[in-house]
Protein backbone atom coordinates (compact mmCIF):
# COMPACT_ATOMS: atom_id res chain seq x y z
CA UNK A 1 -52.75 73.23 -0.14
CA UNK A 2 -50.01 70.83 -0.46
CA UNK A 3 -47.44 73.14 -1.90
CA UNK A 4 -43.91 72.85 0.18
CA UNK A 5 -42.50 76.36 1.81
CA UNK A 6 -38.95 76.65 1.40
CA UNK A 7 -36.32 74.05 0.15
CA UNK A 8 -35.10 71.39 2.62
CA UNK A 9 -32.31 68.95 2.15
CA UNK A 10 -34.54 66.53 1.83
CA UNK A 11 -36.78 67.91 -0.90
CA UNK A 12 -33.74 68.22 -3.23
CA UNK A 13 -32.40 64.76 -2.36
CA UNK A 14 -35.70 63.52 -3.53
CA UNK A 15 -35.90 65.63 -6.85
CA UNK A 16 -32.57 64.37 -7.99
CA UNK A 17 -33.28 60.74 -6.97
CA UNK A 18 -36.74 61.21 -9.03
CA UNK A 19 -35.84 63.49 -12.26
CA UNK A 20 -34.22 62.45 -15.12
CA UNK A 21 -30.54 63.71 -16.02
CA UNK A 22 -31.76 66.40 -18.33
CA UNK A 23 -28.55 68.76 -17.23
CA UNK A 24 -25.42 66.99 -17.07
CA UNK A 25 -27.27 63.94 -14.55
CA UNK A 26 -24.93 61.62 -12.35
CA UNK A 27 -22.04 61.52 -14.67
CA UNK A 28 -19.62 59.81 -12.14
CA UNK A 29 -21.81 56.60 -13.00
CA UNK A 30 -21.68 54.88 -16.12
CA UNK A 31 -25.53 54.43 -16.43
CA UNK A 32 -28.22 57.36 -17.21
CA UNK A 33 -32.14 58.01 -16.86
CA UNK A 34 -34.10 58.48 -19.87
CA UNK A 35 -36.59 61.14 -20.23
CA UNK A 36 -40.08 60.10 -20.41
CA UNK A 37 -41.74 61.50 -23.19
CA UNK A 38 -45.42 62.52 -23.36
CA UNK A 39 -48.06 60.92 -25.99
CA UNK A 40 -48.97 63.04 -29.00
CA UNK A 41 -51.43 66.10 -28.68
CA UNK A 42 -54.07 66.81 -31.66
CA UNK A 43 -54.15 69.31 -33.51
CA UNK A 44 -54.69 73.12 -32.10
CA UNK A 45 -55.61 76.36 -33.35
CA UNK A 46 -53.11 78.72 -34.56
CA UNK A 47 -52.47 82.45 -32.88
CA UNK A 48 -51.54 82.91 -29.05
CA UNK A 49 -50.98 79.08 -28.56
CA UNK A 50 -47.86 79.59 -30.58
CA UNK A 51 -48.36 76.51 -33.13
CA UNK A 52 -50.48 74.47 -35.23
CA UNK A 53 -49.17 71.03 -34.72
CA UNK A 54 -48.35 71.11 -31.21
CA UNK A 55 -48.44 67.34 -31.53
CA UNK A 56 -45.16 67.19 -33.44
CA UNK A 57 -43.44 69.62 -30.30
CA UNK A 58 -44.58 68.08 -26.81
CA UNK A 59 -41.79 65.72 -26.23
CA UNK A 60 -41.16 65.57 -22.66
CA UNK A 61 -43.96 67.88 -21.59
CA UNK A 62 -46.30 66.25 -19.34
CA UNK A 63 -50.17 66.74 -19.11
CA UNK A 64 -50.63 68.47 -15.79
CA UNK A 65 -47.63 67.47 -14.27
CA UNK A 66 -46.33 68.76 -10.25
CA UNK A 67 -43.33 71.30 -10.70
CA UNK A 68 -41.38 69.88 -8.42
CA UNK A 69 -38.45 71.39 -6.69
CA UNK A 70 -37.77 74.43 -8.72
CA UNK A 71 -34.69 76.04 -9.29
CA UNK A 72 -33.44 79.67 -11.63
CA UNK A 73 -31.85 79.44 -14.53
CA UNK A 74 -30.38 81.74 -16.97
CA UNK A 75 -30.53 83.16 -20.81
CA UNK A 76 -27.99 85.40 -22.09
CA UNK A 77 -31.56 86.72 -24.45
CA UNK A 78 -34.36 86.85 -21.29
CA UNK A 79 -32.02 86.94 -18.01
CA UNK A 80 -32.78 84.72 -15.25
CA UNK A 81 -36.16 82.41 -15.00
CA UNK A 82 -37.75 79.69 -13.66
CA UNK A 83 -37.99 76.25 -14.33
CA UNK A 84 -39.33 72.80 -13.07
CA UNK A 85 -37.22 70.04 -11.84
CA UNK A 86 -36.98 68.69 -15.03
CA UNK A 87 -35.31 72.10 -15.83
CA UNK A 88 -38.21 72.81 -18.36
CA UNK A 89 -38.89 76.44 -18.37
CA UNK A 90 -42.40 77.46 -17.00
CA UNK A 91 -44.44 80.07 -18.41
CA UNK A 92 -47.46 82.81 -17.35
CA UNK A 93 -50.08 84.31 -20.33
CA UNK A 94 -50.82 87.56 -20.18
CA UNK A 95 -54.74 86.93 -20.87
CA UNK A 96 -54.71 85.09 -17.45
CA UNK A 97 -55.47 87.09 -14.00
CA UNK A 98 -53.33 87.28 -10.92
CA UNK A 99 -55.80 89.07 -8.79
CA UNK A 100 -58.23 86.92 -8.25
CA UNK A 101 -56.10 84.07 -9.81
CA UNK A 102 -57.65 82.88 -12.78
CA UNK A 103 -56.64 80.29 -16.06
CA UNK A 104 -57.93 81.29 -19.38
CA UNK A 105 -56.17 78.79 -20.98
CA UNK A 106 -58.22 75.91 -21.93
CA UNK A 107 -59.10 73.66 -25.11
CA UNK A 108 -56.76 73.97 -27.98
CA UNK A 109 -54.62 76.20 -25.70
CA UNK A 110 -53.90 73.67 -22.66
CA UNK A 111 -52.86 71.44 -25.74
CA UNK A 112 -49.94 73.44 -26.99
CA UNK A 113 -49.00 75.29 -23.01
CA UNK A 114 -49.96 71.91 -20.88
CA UNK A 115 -50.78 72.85 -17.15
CA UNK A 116 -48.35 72.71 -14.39
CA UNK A 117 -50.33 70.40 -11.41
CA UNK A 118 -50.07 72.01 -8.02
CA UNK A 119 -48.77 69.59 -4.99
CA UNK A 120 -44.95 68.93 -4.26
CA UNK A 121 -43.88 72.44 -5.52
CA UNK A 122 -40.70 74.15 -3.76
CA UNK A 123 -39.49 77.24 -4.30
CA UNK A 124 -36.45 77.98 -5.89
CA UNK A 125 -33.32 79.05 -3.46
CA UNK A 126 -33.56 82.61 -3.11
CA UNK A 127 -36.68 82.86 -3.99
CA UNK A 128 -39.71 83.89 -1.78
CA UNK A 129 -41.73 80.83 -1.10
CA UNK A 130 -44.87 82.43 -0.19
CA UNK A 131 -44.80 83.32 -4.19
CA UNK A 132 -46.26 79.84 -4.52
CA UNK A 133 -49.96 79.30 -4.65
CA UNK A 134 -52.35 77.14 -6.08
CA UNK A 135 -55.99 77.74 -8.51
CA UNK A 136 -58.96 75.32 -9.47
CA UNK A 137 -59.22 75.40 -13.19
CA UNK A 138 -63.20 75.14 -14.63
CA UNK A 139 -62.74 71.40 -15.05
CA UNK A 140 -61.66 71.26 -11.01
CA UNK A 141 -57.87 70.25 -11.17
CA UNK A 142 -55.88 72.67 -8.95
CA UNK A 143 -52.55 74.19 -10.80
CA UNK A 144 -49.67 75.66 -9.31
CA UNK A 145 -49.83 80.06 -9.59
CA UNK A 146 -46.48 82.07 -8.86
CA UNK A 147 -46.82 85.49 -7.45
CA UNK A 148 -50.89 84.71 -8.38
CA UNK A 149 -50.08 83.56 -12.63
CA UNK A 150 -51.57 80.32 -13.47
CA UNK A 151 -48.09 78.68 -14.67
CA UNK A 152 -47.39 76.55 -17.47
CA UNK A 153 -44.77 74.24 -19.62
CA UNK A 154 -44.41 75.19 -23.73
CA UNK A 155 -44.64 71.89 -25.88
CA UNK A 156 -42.19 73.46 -28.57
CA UNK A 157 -39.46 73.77 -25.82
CA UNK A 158 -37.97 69.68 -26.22
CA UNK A 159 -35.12 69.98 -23.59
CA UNK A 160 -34.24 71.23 -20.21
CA UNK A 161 -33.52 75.11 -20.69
CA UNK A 162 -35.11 75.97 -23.89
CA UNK A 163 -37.31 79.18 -24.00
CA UNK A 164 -39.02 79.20 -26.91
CA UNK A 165 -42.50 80.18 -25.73
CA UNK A 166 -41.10 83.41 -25.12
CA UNK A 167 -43.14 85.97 -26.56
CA UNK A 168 -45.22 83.98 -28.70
CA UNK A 169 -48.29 85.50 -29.48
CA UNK A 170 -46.77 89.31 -27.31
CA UNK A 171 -48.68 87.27 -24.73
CA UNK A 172 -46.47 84.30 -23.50
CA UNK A 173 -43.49 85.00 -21.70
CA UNK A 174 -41.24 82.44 -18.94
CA UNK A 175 -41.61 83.19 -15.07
CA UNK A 176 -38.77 85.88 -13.68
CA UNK A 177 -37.46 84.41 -10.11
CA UNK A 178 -40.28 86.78 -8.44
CA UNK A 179 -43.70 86.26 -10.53
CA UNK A 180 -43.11 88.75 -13.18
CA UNK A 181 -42.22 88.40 -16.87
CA UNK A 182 -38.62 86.77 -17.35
CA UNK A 183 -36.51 89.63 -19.10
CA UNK A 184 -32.98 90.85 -19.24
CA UNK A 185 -32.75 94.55 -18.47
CA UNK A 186 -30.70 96.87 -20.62
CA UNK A 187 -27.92 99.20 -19.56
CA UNK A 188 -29.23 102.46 -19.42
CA UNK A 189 -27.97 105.15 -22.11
CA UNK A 190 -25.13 107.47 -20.70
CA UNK A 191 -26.13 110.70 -20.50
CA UNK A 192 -23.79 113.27 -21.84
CA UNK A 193 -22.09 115.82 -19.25
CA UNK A 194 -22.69 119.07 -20.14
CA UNK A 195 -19.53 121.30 -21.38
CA UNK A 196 -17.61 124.28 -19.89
CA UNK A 197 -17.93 127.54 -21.62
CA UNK A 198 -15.19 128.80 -23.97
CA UNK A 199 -12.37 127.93 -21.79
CA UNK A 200 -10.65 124.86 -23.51
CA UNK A 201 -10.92 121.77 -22.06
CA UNK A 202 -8.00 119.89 -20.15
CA UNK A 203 -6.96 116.77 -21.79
CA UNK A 204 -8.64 113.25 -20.00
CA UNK A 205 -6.14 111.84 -17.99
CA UNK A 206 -5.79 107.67 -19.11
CA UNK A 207 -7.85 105.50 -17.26
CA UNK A 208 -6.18 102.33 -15.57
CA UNK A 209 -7.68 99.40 -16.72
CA UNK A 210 -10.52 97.88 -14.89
CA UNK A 211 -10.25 95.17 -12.75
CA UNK A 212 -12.36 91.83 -12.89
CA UNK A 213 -15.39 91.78 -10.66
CA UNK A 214 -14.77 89.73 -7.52
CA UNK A 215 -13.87 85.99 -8.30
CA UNK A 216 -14.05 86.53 -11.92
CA UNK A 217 -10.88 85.66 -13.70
CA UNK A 218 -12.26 86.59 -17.65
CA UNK A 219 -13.75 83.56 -19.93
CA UNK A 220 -13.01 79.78 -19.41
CA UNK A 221 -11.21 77.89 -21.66
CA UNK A 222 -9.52 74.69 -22.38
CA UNK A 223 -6.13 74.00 -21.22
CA UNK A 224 -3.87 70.67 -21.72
CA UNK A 225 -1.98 68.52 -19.04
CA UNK A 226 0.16 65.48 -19.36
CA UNK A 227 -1.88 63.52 -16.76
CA UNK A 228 -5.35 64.92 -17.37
CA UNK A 229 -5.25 65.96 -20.81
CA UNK A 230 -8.37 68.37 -22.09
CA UNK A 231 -9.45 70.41 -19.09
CA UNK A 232 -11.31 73.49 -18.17
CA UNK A 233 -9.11 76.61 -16.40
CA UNK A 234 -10.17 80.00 -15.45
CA UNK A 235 -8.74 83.54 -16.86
CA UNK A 236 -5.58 83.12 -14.86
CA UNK A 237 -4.78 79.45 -16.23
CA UNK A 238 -6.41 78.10 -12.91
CA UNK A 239 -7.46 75.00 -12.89
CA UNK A 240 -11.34 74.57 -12.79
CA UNK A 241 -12.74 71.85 -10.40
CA UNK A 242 -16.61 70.13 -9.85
CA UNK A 243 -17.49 68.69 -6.57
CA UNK A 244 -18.79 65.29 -6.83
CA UNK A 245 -21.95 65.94 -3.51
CA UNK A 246 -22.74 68.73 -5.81
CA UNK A 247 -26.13 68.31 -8.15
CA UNK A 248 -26.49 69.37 -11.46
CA UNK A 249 -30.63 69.66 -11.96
CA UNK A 250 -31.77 71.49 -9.67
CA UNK A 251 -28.20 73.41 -9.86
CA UNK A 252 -27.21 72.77 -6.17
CA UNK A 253 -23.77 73.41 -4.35
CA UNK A 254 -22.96 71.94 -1.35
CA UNK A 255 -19.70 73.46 -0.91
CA UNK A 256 -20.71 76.54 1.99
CA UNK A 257 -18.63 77.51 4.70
CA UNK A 258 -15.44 76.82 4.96
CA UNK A 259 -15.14 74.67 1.96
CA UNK A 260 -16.06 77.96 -0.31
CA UNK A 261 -12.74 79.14 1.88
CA UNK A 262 -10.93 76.49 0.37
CA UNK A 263 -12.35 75.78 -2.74
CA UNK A 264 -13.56 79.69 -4.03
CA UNK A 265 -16.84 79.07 -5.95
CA UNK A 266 -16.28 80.67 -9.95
CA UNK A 267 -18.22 83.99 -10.77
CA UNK A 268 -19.81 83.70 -13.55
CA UNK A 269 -17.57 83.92 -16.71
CA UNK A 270 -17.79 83.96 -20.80
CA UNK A 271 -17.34 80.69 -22.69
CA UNK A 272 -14.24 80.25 -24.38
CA UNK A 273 -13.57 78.23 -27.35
CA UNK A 274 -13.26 74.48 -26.51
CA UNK A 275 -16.16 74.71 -23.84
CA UNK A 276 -19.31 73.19 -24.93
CA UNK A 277 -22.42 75.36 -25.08
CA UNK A 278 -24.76 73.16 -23.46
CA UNK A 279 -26.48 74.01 -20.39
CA UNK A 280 -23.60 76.95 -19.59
CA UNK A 281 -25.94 78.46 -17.10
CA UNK A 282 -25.17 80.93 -13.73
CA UNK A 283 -26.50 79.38 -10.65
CA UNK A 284 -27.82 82.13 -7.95
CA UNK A 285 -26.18 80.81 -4.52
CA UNK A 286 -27.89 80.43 -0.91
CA UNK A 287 -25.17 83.18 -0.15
CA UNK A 288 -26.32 85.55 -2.49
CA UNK A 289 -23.57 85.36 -4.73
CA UNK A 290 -23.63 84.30 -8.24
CA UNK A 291 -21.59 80.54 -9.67
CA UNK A 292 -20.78 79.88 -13.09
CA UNK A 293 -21.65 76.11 -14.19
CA UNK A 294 -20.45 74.09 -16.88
CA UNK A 295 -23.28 71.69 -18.33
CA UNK A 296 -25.39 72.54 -15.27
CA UNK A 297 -22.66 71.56 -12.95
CA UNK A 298 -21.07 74.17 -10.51
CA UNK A 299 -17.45 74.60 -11.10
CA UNK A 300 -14.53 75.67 -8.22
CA UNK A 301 -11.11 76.93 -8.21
CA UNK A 302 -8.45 75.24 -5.24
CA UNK A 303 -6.90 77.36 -2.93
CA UNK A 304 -4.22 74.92 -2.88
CA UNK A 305 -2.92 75.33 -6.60
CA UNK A 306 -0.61 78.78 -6.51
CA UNK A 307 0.00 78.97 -9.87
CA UNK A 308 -1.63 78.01 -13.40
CA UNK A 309 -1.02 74.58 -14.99
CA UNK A 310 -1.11 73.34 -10.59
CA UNK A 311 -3.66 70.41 -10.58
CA UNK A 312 -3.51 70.26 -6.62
CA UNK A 313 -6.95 69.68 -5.98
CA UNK A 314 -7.20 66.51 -8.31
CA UNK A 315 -8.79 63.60 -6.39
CA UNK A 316 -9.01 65.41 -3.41
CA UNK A 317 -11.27 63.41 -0.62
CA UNK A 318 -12.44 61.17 -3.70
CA UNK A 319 -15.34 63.98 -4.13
CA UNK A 320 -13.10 67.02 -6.17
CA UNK A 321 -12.06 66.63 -9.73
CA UNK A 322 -10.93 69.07 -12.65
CA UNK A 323 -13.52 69.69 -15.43
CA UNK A 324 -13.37 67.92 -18.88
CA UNK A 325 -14.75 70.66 -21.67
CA UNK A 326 -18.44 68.89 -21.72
CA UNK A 327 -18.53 69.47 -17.97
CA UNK A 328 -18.12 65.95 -16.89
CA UNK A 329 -15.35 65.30 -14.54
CA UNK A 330 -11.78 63.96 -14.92
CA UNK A 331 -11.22 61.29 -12.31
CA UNK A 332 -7.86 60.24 -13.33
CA UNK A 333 -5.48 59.96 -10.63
């Protein structure tokens, strides 16, 4: 079938050498890789396609293009979901099948949601790879299925991490991490407790105040220093730190082991003021365990810096370096 099971090393080596820098890139070089952009589609009908002109929106969506290696990403409005390694979000439609998997999506409509090709897919980490399947459309091409869905790129969504076919038509919605439709799930209502009888009731005694979740230190924000000026810190005034064998699309850490013992990966955290808003996503670890990023790159405290305004970890190895607020690094010495 030619779809890849599981993500190797080697496959993510690959899709960084290959995709452009649509999150952040190789910023410790002084060159960048444009985007290629596709040609012009004619014009479609309006209703589920989600627009008229779909030739004025399909800037870097190819026709029928491979997914590549995919990795999760997520929306503060629709939760975690799936995209290419381009980081363009892919897509199901409701008037498709899943069981027997099946495309109704052609014409007018494969203009405005082009195709995703199946070949050199991998699945996301964490994700199940046996998720990933493959269909042959009417005209014979084979494209990629998750969880059985027929998937698909949106030509209004111009850069890596928009979502803007959600919902269109009540029909279109991005791929959830397991096959189903990408949404973020609400707290559930509180129910009340119900009251004593007549006897009064005893005051409530004061709550302490509650903790921060494991490894998360409140919002990040923008500190100054002498010898590295602008930087990013975490709720205690830590200093915040990228590591330079790290890869910013797909989001990949390759601090495990005992590096995470020495260099404690951030949870993720909200976005203080100074911090650009750009591609502030939560990468889902190997481990389990949830990583904030900054501009698509994952982001480290040092276990050698014991108290804030401590810029320890500066330079360490030549591969760690404190985070300027756009998320690229600060490799003064």
């Amino acid at each position: 079938m030619g779809i890849k099971r599981g993500t190797t090393l080697a496959a993510v080596a690959a899709v960084v050498a290959l995709t452009a820098t649509a999150c952040g890139g190789d910023d410790y070089k002084a060159a960048g890789t444009a985007q290629p952009v596709a040609a012009a589609s004619p014009q479609s009908k309006a209703g589920d396609y989600g627009s008229e002109t779909p030739a004025n929106s399909a800037a870097g969506v190819g026709a029928k293009s491979a997914a590549g290696q995919l990795a999760v990403a997520d929306n503060e409005k629709i939760g975690s979901f799936l995209a290419d390694s381009s980081g363009r979000t892919l897509y199901r439609f409701d008037k498709d099948t899943a069981k027997p998997p099946k495309s109704n999506c052609e014409g007018d409509c494969e203009k405005t949601w082009p195709v995703v090709a199946a070949g050199d897919a991998t699945a996301a980490a964490g994700m199940d790879p046996a998720l990933l399947g493959e269909v042959v459309r009417g005209d014979g091409t084979k494209q990629l299925t998750i969880a059985g869905w027929p998937a698909y790129r949106f030509g209004k969504d111009a850069k890596a991490g928009d979502v803007n076919g959600q919902g269109v038509g009540g029909v279109w919605f991005a791929f959830a991490p397991d096959g189903k439709k990408a949404s973020k799930a609400e707290a559930p209502a509180a129910s009340a407790a119900p009251k004593a009888s007549a006897a009064p009731e005893a005051p409530e005694a004061p709550k302490a105040p509650k903790a921060p979740a494991e490894g998360q230190d409140g919002r990040l924000s923008v500190a100054k220093d002498p010898k590295l000026g602008d930087h990013v810190v975490d709720g205690k005034g830590m200093t915040v730190y990228r590591f330079k064998p790290d890869t910013a699309w797909p989001m990949v850490s390759k601090c495990t082991g005992d590096c995470l013992a020495k260099w404690p990966a951030v949870a993720p955290a909200e976005k203080g003021e100074g911090i650009i808003e750009k591609n502030y996503l939560v990468l889902d670890r190997p481990d389990g365990k949830k990583q904030q990023t900054v501009n698509c790159w994952p982001v480290y405290t040092f276990s050698g810096d014991k108290q804030p305004g401590d810029i320890n970890g500066q330079g360490v190895g030549g591969t760690w370096y404190a985070v300027a607020p756009d998320g690229k690094p600060i490799t003064v010495k």
